[in-house]
Protein backbone atom coordinates (compact mmCIF):
# COMPACT_ATOMS: atom_id res chain seq x y z
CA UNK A 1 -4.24 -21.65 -19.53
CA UNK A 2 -5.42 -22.45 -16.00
CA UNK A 3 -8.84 -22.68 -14.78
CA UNK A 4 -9.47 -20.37 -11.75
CA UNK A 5 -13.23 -20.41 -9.87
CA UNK A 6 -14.09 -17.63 -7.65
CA UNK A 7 -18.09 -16.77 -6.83
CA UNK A 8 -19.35 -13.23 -7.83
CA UNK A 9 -22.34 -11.45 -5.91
CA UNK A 10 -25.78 -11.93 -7.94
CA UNK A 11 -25.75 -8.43 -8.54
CA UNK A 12 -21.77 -8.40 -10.03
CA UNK A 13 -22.24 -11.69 -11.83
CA UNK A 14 -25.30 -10.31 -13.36
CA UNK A 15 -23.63 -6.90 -14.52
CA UNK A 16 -20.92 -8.73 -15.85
CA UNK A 17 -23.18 -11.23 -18.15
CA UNK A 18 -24.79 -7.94 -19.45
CA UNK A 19 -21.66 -5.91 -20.62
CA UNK A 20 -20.77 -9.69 -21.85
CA UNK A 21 -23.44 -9.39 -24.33
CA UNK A 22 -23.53 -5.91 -25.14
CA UNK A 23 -20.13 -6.38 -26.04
CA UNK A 24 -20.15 -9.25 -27.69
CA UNK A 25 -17.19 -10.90 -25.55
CA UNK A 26 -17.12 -14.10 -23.04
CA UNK A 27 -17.17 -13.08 -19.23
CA UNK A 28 -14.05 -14.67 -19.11
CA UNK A 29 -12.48 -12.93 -21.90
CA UNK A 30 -13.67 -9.16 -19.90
CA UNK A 31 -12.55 -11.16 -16.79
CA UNK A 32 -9.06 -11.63 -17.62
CA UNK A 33 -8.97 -8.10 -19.31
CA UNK A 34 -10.00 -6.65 -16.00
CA UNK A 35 -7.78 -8.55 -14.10
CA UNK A 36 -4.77 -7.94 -16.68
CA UNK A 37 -5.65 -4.19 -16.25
CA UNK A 38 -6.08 -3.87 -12.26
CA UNK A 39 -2.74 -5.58 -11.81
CA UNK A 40 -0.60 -3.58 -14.14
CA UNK A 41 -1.77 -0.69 -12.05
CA UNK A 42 -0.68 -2.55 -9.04
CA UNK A 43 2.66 -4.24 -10.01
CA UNK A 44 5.12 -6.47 -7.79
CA UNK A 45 6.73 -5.04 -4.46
CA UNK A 46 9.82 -4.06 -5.32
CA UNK A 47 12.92 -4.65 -3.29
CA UNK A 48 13.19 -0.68 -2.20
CA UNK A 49 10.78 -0.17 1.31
CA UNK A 50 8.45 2.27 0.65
CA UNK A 51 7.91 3.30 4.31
CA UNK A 52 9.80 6.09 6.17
CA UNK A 53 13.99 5.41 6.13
CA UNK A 54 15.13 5.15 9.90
CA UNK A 55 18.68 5.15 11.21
CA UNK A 56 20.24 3.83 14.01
CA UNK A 57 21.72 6.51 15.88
CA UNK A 58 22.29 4.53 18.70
CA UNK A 59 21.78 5.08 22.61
CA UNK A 60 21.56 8.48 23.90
CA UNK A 61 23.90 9.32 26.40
CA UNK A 62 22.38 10.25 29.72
CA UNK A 63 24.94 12.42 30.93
CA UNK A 64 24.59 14.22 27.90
CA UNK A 65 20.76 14.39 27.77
CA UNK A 66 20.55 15.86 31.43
CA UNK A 67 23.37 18.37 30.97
CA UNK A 68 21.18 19.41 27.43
CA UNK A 69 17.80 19.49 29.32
CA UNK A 70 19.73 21.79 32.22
CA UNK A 71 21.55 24.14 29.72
CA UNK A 72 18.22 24.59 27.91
CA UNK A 73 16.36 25.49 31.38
CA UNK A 74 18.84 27.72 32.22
CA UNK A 75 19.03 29.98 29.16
CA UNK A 76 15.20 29.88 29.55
CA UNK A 77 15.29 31.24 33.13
CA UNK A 78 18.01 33.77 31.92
CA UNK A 79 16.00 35.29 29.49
């Protein structure tokens, strides 16, 4: 086992001592059950991103983009 130090708030150190005794365990036995418990709910990273998926689609075309904008303006005006 390793030996880990970290400094609790008065108040969290001393509602830790009391569950301690009430039931019947070390603080550093409900310590390392709360730790084993917080990170199984918050495993590893894995290797898979877990934001949005983006794609290169490359540069647009300007020629292209201004003949889309016009067409669109047009059919708008024609309507």
């Amino acid at each position: 086992m390793k030996r880990i130090n970290i400094q609790l708030s008065d108040e969290l150190a001393g509602r830790l001592e009391e569950l301690a005794q009430r039931k019947e365990m070390s603080v550093a036995e409900i310590s390392r059950r709360s730790l084993e418990t917080y990170l199984s709910r918050f495993p590893e990273k894995t290797a898979t991103p877990s934001g949005l998926p983006t794609f290169n689609l490359g540069k647009p075309r300007r020629k292209d983009l201004k003949e889309t904008i016009y067409q669109e303006r047009a059919t708008q005006i024609g309507r």
